[in-house]
PDB file of N, CA and C in Angstrom:
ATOM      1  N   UNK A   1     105.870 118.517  95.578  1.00  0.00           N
ATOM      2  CA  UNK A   1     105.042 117.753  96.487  1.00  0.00           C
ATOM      3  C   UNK A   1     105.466 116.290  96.387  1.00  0.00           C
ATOM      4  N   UNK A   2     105.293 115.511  97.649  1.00  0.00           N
ATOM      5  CA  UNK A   2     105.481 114.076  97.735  1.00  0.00           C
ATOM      6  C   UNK A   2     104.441 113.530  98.051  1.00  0.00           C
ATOM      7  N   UNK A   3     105.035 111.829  97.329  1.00  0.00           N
ATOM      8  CA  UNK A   3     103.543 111.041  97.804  1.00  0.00           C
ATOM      9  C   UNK A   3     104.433 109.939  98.651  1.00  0.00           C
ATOM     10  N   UNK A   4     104.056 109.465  99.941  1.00  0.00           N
ATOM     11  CA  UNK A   4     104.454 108.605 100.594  1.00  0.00           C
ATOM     12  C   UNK A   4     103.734 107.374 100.179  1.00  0.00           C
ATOM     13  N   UNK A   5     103.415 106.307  99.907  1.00  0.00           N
ATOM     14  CA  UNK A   5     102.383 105.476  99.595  1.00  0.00           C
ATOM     15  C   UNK A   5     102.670 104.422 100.696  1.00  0.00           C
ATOM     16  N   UNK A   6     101.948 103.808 101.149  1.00  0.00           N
ATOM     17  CA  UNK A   6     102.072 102.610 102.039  1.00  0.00           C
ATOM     18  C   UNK A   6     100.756 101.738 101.016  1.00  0.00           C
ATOM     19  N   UNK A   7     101.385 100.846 100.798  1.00  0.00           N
ATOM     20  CA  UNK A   7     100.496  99.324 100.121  1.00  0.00           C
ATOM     21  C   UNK A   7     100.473  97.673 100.859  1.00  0.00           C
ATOM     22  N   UNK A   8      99.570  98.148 101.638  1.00  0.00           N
ATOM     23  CA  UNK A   8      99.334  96.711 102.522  1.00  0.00           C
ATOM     24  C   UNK A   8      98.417  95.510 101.795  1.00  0.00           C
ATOM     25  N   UNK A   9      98.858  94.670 101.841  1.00  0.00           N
ATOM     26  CA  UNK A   9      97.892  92.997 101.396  1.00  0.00           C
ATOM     27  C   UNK A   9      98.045  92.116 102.754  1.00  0.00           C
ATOM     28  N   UNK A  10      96.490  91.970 102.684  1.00  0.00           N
ATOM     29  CA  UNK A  10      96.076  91.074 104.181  1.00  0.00           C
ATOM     30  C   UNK A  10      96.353  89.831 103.691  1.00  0.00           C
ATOM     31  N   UNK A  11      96.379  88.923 104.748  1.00  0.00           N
ATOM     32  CA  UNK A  11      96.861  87.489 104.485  1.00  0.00           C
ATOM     33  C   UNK A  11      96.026  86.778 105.453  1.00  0.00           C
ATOM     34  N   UNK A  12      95.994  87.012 106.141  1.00  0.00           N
ATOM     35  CA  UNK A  12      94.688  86.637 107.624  1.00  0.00           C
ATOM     36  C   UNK A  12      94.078  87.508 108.332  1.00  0.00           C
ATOM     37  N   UNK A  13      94.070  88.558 108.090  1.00  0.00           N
ATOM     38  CA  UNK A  13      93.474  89.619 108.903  1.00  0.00           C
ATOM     39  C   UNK A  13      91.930  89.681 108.485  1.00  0.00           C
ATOM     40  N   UNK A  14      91.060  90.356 108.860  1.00  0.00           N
ATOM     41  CA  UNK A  14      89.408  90.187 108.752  1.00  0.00           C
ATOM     42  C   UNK A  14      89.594  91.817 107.695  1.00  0.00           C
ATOM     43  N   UNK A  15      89.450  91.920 106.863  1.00  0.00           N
ATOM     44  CA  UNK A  15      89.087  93.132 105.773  1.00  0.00           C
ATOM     45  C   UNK A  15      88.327  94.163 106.412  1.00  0.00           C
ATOM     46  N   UNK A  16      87.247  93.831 107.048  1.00  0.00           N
ATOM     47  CA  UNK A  16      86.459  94.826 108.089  1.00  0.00           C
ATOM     48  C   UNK A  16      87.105  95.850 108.801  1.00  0.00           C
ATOM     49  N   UNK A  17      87.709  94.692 109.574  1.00  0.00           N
ATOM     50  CA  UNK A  17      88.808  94.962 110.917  1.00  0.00           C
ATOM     51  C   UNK A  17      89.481  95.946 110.788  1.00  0.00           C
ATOM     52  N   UNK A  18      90.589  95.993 109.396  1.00  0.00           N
ATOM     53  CA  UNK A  18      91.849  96.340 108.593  1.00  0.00           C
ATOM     54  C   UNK A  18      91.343  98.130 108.486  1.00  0.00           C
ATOM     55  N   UNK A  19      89.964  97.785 107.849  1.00  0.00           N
ATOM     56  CA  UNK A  19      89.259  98.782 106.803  1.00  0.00           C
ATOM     57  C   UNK A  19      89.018  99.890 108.225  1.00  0.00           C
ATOM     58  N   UNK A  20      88.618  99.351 109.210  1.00  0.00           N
ATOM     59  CA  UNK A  20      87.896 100.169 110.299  1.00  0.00           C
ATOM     60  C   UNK A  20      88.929 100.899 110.965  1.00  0.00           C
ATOM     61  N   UNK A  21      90.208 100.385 111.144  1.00  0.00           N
ATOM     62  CA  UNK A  21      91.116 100.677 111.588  1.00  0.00           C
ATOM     63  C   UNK A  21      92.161 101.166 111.257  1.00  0.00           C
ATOM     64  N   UNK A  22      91.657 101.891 110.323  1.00  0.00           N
ATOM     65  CA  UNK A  22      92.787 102.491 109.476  1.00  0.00           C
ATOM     66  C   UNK A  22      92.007 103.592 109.071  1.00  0.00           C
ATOM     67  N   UNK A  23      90.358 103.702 108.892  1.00  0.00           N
ATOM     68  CA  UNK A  23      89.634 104.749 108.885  1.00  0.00           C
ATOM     69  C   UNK A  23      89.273 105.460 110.270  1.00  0.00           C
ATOM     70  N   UNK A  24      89.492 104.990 110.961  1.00  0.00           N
ATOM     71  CA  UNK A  24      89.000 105.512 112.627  1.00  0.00           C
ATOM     72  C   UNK A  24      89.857 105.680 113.391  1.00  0.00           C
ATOM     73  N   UNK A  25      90.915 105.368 113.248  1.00  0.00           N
ATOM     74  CA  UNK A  25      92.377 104.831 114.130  1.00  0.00           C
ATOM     75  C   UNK A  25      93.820 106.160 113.495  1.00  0.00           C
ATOM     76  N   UNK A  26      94.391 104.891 112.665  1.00  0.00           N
ATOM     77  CA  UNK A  26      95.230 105.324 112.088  1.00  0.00           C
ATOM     78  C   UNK A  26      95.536 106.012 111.059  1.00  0.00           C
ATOM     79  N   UNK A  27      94.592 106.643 109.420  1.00  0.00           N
ATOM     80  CA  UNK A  27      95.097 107.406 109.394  1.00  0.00           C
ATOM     81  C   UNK A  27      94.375 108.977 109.890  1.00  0.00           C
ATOM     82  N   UNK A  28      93.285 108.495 110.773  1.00  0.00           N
ATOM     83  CA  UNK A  28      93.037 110.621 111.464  1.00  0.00           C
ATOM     84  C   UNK A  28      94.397 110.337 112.500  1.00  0.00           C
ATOM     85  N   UNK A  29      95.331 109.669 112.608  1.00  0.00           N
ATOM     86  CA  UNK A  29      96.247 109.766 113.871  1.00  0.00           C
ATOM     87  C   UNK A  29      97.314 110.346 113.111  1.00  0.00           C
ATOM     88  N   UNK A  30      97.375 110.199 111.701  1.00  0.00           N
ATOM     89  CA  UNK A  30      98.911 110.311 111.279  1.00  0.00           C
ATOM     90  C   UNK A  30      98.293 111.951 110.791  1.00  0.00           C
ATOM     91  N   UNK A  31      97.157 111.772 109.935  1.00  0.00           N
ATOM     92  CA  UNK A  31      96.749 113.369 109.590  1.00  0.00           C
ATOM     93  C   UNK A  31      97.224 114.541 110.760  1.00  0.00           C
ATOM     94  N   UNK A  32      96.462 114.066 111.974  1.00  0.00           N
ATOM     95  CA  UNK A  32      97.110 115.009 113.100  1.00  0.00           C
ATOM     96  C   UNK A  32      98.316 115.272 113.754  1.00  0.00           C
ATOM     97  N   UNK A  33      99.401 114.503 113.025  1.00  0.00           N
ATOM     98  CA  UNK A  33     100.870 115.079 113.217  1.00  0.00           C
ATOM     99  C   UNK A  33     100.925 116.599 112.264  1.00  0.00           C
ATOM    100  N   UNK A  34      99.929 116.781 111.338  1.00  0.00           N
ATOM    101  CA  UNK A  34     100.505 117.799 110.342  1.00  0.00           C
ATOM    102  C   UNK A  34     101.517 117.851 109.493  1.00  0.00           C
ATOM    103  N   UNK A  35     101.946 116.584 109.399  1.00  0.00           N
ATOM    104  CA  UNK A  35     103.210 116.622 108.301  1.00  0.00           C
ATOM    105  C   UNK A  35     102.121 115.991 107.031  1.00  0.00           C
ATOM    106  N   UNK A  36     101.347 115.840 106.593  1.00  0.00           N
ATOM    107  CA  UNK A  36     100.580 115.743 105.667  1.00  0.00           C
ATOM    108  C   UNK A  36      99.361 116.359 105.154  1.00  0.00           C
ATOM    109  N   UNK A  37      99.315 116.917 103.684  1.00  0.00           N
ATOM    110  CA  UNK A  37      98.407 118.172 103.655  1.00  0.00           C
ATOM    111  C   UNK A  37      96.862 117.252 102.602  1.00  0.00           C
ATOM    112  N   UNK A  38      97.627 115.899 102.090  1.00  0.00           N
ATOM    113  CA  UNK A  38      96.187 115.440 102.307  1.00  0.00           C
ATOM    114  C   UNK A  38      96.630 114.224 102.519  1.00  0.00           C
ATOM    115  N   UNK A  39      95.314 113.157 102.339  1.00  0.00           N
ATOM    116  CA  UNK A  39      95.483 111.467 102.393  1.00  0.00           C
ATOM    117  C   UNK A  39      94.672 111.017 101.817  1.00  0.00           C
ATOM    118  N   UNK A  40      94.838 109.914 100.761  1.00  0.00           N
ATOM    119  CA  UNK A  40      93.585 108.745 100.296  1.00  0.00           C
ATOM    120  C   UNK A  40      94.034 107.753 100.801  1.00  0.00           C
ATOM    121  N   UNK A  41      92.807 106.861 100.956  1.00  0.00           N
ATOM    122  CA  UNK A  41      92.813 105.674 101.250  1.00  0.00           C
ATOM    123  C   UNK A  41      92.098 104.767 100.163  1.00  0.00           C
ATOM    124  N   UNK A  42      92.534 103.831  99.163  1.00  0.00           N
ATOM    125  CA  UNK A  42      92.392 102.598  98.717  1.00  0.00           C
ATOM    126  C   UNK A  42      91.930 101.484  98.793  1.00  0.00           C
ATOM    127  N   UNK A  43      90.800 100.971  97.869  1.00  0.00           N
ATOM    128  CA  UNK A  43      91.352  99.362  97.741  1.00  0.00           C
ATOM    129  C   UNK A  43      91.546  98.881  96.598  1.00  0.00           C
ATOM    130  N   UNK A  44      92.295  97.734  96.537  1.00  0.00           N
ATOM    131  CA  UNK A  44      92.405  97.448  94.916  1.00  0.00           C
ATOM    132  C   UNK A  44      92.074  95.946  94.912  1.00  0.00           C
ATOM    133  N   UNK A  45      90.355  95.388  95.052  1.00  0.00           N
ATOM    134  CA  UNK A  45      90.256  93.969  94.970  1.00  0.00           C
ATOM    135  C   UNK A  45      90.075  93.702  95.964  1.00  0.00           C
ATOM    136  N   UNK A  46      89.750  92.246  96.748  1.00  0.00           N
ATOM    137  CA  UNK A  46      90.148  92.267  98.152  1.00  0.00           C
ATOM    138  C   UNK A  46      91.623  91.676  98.674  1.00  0.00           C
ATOM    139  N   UNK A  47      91.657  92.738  99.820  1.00  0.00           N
ATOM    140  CA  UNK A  47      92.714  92.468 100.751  1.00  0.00           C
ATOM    141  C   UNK A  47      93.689  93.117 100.465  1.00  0.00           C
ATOM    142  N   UNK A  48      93.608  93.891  99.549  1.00  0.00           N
ATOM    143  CA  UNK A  48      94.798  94.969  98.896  1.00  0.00           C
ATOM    144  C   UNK A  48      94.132  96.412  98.987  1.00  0.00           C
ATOM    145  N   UNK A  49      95.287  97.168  99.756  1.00  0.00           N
ATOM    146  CA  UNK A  49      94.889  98.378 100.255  1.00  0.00           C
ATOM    147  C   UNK A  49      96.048  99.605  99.826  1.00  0.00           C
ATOM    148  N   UNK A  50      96.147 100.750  99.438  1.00  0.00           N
ATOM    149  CA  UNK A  50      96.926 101.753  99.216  1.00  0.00           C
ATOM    150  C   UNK A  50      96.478 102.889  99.934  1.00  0.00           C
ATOM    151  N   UNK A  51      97.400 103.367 100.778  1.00  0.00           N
ATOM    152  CA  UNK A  51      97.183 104.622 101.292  1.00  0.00           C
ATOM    153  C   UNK A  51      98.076 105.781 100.709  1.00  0.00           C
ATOM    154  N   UNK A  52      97.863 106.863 100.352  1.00  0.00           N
ATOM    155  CA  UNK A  52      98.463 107.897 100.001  1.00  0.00           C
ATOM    156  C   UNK A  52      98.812 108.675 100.725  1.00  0.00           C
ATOM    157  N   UNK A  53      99.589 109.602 101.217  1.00  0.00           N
ATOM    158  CA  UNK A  53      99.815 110.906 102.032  1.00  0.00           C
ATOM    159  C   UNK A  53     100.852 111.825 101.255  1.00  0.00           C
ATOM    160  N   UNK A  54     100.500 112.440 101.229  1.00  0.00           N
ATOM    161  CA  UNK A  54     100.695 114.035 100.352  1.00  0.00           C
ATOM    162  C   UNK A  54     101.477 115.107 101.062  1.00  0.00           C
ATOM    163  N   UNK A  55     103.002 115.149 101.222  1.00  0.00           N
ATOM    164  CA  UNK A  55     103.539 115.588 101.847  1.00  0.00           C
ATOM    165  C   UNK A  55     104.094 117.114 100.961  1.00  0.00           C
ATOM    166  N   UNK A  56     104.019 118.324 100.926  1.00  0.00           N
ATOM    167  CA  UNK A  56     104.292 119.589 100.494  1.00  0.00           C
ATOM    168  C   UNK A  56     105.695 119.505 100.177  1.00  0.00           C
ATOM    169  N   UNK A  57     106.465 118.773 101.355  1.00  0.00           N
ATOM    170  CA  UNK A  57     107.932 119.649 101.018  1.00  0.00           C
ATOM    171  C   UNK A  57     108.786 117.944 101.632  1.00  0.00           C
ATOM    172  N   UNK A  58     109.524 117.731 101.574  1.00  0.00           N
ATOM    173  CA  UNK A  58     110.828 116.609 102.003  1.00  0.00           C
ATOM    174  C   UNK A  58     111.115 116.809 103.671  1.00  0.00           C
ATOM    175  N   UNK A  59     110.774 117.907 103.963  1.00  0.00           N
ATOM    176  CA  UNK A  59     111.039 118.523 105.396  1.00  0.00           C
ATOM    177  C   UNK A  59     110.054 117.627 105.920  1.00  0.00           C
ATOM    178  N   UNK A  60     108.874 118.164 105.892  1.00  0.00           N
ATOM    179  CA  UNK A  60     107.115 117.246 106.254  1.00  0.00           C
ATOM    180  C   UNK A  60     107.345 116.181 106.491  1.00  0.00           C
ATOM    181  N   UNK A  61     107.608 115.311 105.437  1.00  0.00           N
ATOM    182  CA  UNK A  61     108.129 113.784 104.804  1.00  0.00           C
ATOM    183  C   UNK A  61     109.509 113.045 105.920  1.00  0.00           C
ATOM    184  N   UNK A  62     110.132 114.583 105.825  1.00  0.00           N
ATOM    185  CA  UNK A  62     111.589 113.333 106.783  1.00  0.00           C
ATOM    186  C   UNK A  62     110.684 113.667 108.264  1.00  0.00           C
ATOM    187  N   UNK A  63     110.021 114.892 108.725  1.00  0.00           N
ATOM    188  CA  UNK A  63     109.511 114.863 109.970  1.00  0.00           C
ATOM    189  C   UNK A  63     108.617 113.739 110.452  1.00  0.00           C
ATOM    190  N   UNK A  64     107.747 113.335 109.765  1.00  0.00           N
ATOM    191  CA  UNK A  64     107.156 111.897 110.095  1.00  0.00           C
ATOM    192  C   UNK A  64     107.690 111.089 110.326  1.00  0.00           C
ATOM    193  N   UNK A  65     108.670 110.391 109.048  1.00  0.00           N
ATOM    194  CA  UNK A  65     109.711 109.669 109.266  1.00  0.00           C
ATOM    195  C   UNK A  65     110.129 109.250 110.399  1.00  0.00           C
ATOM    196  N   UNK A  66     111.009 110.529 110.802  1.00  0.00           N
ATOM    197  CA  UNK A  66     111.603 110.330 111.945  1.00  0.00           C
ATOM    198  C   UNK A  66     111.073 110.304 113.037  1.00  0.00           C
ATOM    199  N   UNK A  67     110.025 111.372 113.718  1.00  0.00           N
ATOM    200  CA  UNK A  67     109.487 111.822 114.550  1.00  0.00           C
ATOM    201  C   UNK A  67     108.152 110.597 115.018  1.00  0.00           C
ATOM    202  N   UNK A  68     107.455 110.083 114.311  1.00  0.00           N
ATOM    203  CA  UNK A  68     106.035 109.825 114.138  1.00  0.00           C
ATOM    204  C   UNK A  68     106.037 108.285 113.949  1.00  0.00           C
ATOM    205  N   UNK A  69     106.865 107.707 112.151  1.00  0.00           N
ATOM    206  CA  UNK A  69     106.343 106.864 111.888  1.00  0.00           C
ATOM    207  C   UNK A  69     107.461 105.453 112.574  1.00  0.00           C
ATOM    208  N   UNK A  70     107.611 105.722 113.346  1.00  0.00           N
ATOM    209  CA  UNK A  70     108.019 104.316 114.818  1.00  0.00           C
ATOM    210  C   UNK A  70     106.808 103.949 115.360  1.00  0.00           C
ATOM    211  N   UNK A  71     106.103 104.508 116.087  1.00  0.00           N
ATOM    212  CA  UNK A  71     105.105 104.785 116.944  1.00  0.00           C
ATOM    213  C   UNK A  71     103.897 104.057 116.010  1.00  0.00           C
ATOM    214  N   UNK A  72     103.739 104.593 115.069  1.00  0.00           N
ATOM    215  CA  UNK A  72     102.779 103.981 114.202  1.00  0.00           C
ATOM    216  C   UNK A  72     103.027 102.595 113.660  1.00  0.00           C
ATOM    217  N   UNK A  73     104.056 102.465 113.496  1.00  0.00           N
ATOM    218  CA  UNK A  73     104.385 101.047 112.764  1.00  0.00           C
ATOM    219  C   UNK A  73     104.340 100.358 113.862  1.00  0.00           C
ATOM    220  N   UNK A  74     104.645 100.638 115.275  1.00  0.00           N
ATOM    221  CA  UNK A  74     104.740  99.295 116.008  1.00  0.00           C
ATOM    222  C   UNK A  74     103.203  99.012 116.867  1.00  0.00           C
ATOM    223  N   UNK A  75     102.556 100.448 116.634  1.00  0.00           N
ATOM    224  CA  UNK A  75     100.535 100.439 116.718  1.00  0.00           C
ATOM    225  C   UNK A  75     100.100  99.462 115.935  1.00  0.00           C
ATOM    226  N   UNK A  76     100.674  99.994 114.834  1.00  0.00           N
ATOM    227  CA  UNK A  76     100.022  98.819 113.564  1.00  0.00           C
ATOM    228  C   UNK A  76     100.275  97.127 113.503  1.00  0.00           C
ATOM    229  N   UNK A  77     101.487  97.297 113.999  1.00  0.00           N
ATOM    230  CA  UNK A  77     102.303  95.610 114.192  1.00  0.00           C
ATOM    231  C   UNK A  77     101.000  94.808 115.570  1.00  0.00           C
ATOM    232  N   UNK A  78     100.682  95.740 116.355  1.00  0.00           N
ATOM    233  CA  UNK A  78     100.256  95.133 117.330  1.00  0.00           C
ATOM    234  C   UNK A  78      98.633  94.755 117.070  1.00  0.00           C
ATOM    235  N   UNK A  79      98.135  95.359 116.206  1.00  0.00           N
ATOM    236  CA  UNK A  79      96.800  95.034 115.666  1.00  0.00           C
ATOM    237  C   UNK A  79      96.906  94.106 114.512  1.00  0.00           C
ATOM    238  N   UNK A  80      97.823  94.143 113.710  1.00  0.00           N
ATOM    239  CA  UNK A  80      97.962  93.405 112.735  1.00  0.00           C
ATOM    240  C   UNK A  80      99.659  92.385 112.588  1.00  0.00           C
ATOM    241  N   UNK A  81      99.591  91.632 114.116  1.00  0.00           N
ATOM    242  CA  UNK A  81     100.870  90.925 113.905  1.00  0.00           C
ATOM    243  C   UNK A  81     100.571  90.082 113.017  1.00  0.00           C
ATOM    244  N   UNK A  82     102.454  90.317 112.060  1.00  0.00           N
ATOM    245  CA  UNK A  82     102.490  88.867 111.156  1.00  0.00           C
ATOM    246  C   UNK A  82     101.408  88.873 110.513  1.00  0.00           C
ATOM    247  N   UNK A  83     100.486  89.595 109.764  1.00  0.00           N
ATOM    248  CA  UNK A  83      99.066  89.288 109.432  1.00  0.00           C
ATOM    249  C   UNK A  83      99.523  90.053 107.973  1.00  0.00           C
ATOM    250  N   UNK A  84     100.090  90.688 107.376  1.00  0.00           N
ATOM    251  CA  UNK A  84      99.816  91.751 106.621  1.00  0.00           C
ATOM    252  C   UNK A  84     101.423  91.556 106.061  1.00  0.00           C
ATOM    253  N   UNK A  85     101.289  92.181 104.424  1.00  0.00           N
ATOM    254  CA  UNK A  85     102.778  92.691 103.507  1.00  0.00           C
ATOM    255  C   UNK A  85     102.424  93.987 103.280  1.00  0.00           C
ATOM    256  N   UNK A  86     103.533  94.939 103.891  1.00  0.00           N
ATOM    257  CA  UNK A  86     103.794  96.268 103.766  1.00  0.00           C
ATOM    258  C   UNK A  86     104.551  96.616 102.996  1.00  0.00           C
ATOM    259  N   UNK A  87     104.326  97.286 101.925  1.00  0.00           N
ATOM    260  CA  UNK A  87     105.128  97.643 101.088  1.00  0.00           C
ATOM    261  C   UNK A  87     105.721  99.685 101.100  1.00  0.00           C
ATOM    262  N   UNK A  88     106.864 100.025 101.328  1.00  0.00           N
ATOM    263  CA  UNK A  88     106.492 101.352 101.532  1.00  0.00           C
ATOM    264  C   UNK A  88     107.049 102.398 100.013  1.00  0.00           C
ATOM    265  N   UNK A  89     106.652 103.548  99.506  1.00  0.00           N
ATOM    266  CA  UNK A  89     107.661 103.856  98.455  1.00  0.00           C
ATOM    267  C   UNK A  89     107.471 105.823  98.807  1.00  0.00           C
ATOM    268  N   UNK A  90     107.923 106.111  98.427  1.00  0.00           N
ATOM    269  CA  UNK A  90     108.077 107.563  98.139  1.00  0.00           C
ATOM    270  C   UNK A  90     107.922 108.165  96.362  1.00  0.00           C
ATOM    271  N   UNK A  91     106.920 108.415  96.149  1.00  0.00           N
ATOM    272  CA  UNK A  91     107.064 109.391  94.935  1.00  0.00           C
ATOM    273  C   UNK A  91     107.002 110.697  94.465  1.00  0.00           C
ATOM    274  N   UNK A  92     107.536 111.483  93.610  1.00  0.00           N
ATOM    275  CA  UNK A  92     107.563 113.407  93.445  1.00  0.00           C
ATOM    276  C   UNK A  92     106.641 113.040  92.618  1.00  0.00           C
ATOM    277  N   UNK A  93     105.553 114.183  93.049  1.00  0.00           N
ATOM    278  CA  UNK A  93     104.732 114.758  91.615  1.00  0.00           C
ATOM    279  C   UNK A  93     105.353 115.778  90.777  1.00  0.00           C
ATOM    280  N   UNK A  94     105.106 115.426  90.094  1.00  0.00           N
ATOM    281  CA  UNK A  94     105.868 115.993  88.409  1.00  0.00           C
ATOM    282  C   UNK A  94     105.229 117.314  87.947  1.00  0.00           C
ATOM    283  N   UNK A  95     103.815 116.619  87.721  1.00  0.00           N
ATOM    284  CA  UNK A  95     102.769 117.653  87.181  1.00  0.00           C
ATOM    285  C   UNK A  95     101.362 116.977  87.595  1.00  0.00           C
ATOM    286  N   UNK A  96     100.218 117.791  88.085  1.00  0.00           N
ATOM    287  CA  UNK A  96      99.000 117.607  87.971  1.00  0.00           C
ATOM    288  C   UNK A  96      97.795 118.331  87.250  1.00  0.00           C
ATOM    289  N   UNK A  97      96.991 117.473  86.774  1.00  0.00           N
ATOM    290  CA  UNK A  97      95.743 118.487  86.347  1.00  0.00           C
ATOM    291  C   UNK A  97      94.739 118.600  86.775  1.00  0.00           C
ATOM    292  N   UNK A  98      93.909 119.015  86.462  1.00  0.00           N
ATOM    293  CA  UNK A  98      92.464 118.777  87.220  1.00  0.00           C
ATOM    294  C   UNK A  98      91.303 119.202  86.020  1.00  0.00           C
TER     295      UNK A  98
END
């Protein structure tokens, strides 16, 4: 399994705004491509945000990629121009417990 992480820090954007729109908007938009089998959403402090998406297989992961995450990034650019540091990473889970 993969974790895609996206880690945004606002710089002028309204926290509300950010928070609403990313719970109502964008990520039920990316959930409904189906290339992700779950998602958290984050905060760490204010203005610092982590989103997770939980991709099964590398297939899932490059299908967004390619297919999906254009569309989204330039949604997102347009609500949040110049406003925001995106940071993006990819990580394998190893092992989990519960």
């Amino acid at each position: 399994m993969l974790v895609y992480e996206v880690t945004v820090r606002l710089q002028h954007s309204d926290e509300d705004a950010f928070r609403g729109f990313m719970i109502e908007a964008h990520i039920p938009d990316i959930v409904a491509t189906g290339c992700f089998d779950q998602v958290s959403f984050q905060r760490l402090g204010e203005k610092h945000f982590r989103t997770q998406y939980q991709a099964l297989n590398q297939e899932d992961l490059d299908r967004y990629l390619t297919q999906h995450a254009p569309q989204f990034r330039e949604d997102f650019l347009k609500h949040f121009p110049g406003e925001t540091q995106v940071e993006r990473q990819v990580w394998t889970i190893e092992q989990t417990w519960s």
